[in-house]
C-alpha atoms as a PDB file:
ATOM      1  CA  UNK A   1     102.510 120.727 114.287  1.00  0.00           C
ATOM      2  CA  UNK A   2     104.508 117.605 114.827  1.00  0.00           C
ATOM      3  CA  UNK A   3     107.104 115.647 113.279  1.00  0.00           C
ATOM      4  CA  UNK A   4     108.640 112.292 113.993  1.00  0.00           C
ATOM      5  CA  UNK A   5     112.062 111.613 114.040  1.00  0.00           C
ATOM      6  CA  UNK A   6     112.964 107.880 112.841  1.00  0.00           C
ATOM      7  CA  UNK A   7     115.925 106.784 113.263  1.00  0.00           C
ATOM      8  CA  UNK A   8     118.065 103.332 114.058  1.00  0.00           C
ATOM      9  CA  UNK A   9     118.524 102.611 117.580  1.00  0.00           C
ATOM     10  CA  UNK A  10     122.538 102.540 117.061  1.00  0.00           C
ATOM     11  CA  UNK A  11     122.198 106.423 116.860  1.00  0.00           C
ATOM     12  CA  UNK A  12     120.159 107.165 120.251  1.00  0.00           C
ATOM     13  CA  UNK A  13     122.367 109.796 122.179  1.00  0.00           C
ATOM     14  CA  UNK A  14     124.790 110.027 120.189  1.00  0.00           C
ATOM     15  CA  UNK A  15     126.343 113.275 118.675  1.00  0.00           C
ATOM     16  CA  UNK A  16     124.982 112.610 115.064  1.00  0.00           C
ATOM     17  CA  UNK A  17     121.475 112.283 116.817  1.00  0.00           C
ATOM     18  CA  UNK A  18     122.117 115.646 118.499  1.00  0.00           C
ATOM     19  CA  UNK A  19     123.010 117.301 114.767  1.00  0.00           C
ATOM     20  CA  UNK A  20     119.918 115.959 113.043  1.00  0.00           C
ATOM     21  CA  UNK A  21     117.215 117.146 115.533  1.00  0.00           C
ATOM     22  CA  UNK A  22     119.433 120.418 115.215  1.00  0.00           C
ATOM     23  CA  UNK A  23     118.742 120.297 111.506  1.00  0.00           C
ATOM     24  CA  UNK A  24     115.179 118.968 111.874  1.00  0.00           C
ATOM     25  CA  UNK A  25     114.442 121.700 114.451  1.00  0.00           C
ATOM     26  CA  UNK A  26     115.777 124.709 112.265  1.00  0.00           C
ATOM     27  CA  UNK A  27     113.828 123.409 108.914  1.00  0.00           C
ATOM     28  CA  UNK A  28     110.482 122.789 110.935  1.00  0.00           C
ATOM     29  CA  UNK A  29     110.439 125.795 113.047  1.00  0.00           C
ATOM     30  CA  UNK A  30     107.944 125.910 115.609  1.00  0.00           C
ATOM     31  CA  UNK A  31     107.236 122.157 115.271  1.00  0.00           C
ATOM     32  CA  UNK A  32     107.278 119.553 118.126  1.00  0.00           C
ATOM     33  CA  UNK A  33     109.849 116.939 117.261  1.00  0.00           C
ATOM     34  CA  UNK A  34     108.698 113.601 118.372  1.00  0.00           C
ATOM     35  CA  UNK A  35     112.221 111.391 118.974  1.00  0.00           C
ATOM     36  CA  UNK A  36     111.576 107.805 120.343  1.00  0.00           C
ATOM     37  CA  UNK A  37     114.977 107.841 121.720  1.00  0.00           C
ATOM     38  CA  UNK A  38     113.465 110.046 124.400  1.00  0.00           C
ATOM     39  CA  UNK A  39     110.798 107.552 125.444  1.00  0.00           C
ATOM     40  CA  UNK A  40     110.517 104.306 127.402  1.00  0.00           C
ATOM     41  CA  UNK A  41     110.599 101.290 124.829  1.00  0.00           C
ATOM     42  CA  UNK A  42     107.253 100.145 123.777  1.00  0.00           C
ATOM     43  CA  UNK A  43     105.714  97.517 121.234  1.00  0.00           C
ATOM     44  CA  UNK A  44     105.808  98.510 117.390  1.00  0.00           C
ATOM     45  CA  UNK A  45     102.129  99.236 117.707  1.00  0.00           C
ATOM     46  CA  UNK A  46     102.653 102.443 119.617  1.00  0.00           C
ATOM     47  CA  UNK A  47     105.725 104.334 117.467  1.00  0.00           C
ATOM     48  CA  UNK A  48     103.362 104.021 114.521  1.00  0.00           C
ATOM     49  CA  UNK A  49     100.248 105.452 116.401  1.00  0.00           C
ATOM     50  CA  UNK A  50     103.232 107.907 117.676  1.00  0.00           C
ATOM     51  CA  UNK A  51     103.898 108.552 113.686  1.00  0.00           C
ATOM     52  CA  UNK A  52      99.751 108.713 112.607  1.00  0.00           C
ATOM     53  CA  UNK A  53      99.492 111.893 115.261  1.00  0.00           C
ATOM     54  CA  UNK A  54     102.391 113.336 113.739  1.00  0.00           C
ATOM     55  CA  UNK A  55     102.446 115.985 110.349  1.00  0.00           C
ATOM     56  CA  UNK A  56     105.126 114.270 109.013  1.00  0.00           C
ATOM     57  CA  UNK A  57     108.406 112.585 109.345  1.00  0.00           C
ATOM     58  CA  UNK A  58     112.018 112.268 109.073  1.00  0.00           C
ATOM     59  CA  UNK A  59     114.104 109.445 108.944  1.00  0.00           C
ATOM     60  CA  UNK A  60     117.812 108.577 108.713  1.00  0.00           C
ATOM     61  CA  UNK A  61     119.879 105.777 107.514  1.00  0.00           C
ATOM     62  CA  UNK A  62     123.016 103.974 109.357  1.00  0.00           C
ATOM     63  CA  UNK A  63     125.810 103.346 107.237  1.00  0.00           C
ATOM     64  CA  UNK A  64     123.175 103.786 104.234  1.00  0.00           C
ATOM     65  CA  UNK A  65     120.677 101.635 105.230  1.00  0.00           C
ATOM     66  CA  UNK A  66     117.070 101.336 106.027  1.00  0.00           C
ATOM     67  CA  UNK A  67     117.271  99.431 109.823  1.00  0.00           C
ATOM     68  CA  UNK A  68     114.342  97.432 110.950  1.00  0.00           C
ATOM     69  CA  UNK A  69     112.728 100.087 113.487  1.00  0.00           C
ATOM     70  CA  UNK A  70     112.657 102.795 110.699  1.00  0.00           C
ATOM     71  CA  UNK A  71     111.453 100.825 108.049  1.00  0.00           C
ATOM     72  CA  UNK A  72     107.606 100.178 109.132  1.00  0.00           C
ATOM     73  CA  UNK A  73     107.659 104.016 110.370  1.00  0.00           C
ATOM     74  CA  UNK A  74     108.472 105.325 106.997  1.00  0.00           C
ATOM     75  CA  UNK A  75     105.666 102.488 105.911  1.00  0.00           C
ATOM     76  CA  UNK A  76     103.242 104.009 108.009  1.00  0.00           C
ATOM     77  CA  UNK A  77     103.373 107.386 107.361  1.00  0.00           C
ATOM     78  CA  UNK A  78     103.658 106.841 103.497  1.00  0.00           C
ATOM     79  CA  UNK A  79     100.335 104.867 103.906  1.00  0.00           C
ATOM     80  CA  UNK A  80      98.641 107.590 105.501  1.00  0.00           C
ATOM     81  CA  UNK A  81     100.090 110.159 102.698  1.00  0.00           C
ATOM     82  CA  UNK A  82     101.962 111.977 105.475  1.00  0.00           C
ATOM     83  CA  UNK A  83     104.974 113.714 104.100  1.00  0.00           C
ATOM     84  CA  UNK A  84     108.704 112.052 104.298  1.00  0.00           C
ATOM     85  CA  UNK A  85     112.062 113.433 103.527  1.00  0.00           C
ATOM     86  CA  UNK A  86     115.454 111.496 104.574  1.00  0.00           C
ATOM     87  CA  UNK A  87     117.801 113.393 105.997  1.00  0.00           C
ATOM     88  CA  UNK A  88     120.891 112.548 104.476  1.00  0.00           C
ATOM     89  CA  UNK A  89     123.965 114.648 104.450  1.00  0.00           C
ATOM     90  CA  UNK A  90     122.432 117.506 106.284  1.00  0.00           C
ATOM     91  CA  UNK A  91     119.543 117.824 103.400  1.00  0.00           C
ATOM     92  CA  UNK A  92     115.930 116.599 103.730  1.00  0.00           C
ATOM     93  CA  UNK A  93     114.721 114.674 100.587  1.00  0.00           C
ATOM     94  CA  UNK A  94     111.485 113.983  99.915  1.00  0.00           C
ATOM     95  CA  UNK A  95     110.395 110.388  99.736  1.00  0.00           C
ATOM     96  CA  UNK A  96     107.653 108.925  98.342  1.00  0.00           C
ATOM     97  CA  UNK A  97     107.271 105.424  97.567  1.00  0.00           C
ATOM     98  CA  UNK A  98     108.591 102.677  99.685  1.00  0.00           C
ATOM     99  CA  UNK A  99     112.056 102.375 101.211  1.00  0.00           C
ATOM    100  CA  UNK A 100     114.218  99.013 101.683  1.00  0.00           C
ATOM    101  CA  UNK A 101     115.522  97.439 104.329  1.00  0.00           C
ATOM    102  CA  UNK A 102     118.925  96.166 104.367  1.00  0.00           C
ATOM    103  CA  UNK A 103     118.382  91.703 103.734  1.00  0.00           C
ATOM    104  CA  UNK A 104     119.207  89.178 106.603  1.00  0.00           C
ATOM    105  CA  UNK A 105     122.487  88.194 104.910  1.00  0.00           C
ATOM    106  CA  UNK A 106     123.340  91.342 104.219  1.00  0.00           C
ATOM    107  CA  UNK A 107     123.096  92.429 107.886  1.00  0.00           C
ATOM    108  CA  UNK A 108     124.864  89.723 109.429  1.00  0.00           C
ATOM    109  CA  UNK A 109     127.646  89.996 107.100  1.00  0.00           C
ATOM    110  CA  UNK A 110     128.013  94.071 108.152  1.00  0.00           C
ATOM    111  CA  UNK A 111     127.780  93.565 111.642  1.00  0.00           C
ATOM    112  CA  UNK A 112     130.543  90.260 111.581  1.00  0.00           C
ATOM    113  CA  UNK A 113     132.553  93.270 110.144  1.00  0.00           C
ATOM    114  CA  UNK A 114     131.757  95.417 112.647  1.00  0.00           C
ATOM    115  CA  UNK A 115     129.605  97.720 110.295  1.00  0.00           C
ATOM    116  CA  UNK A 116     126.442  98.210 112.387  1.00  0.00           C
ATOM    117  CA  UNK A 117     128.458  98.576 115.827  1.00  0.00           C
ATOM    118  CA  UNK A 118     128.319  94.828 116.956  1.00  0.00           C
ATOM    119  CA  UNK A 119     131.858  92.285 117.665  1.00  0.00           C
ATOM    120  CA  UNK A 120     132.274  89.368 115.559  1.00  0.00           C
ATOM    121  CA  UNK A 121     130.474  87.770 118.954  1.00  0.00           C
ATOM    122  CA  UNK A 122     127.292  89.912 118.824  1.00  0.00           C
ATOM    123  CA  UNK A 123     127.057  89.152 115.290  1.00  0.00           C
ATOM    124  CA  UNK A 124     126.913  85.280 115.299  1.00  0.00           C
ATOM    125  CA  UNK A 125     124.190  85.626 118.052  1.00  0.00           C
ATOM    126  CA  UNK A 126     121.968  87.281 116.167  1.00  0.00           C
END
């Protein structure tokens, strides 16, 4: 049994990262957890073929939101009437109908703030 771990990039070795697939691994004992942080970066394509051989999957927000790499993983494994649950303040909930991204404007606006991580700098590139 397998489940995949979705979650934004901004998280990838980080200490919150290490407490979810703590929490992941003791609710889905004996399950493989399948974290993309641990692999080399690939196209889109190959996450959600990563999420199709999985049982089911788990996804997190940051700062609330839906980010772009989680979204079309959440997608996917809704579509194939896999099981989701967000894991959101240490307790899975189950999910099943489509989940929002956070808009353009919206995102630029955090991240000129300094929301999502990125300097006034990083922000205007983007």
């Amino acid at each position: 049994m397998r489940v995949f771990y979705s979650h934004p990039m901004k998280l990838y070795a980080s200490s919150a990262e290490k407490r979810e697939i703590a929490l992941i691994e003791k609710r889905f004992v004996g399950y493989e957890v399948v974290d993309p942080s641990t692999l080399k970066p690939r196209e889109t394509e190959y996450y959600l073929e990563l999420v199709d051989s999985c049982d089911c999957l788990v996804f997190s927000r940051h700062y609330g939101n839906v980010t772009e790499g989680v979204k079309p993983e959440v997608d996917r494994a809704l579509s194939k009437g896999k099981p989701v649950y967000e894991l959101r303040e240490g307790k899975f909930i189950p999910v099943t109908g489509p989940v929002l991204k956070l808009p353009m404007r919206e995102r630029i606006i955090l991240r000129a703030k300094g929301a999502l991580g990125m300097g006034r700098r990083e922000a205007l590139a983007t």
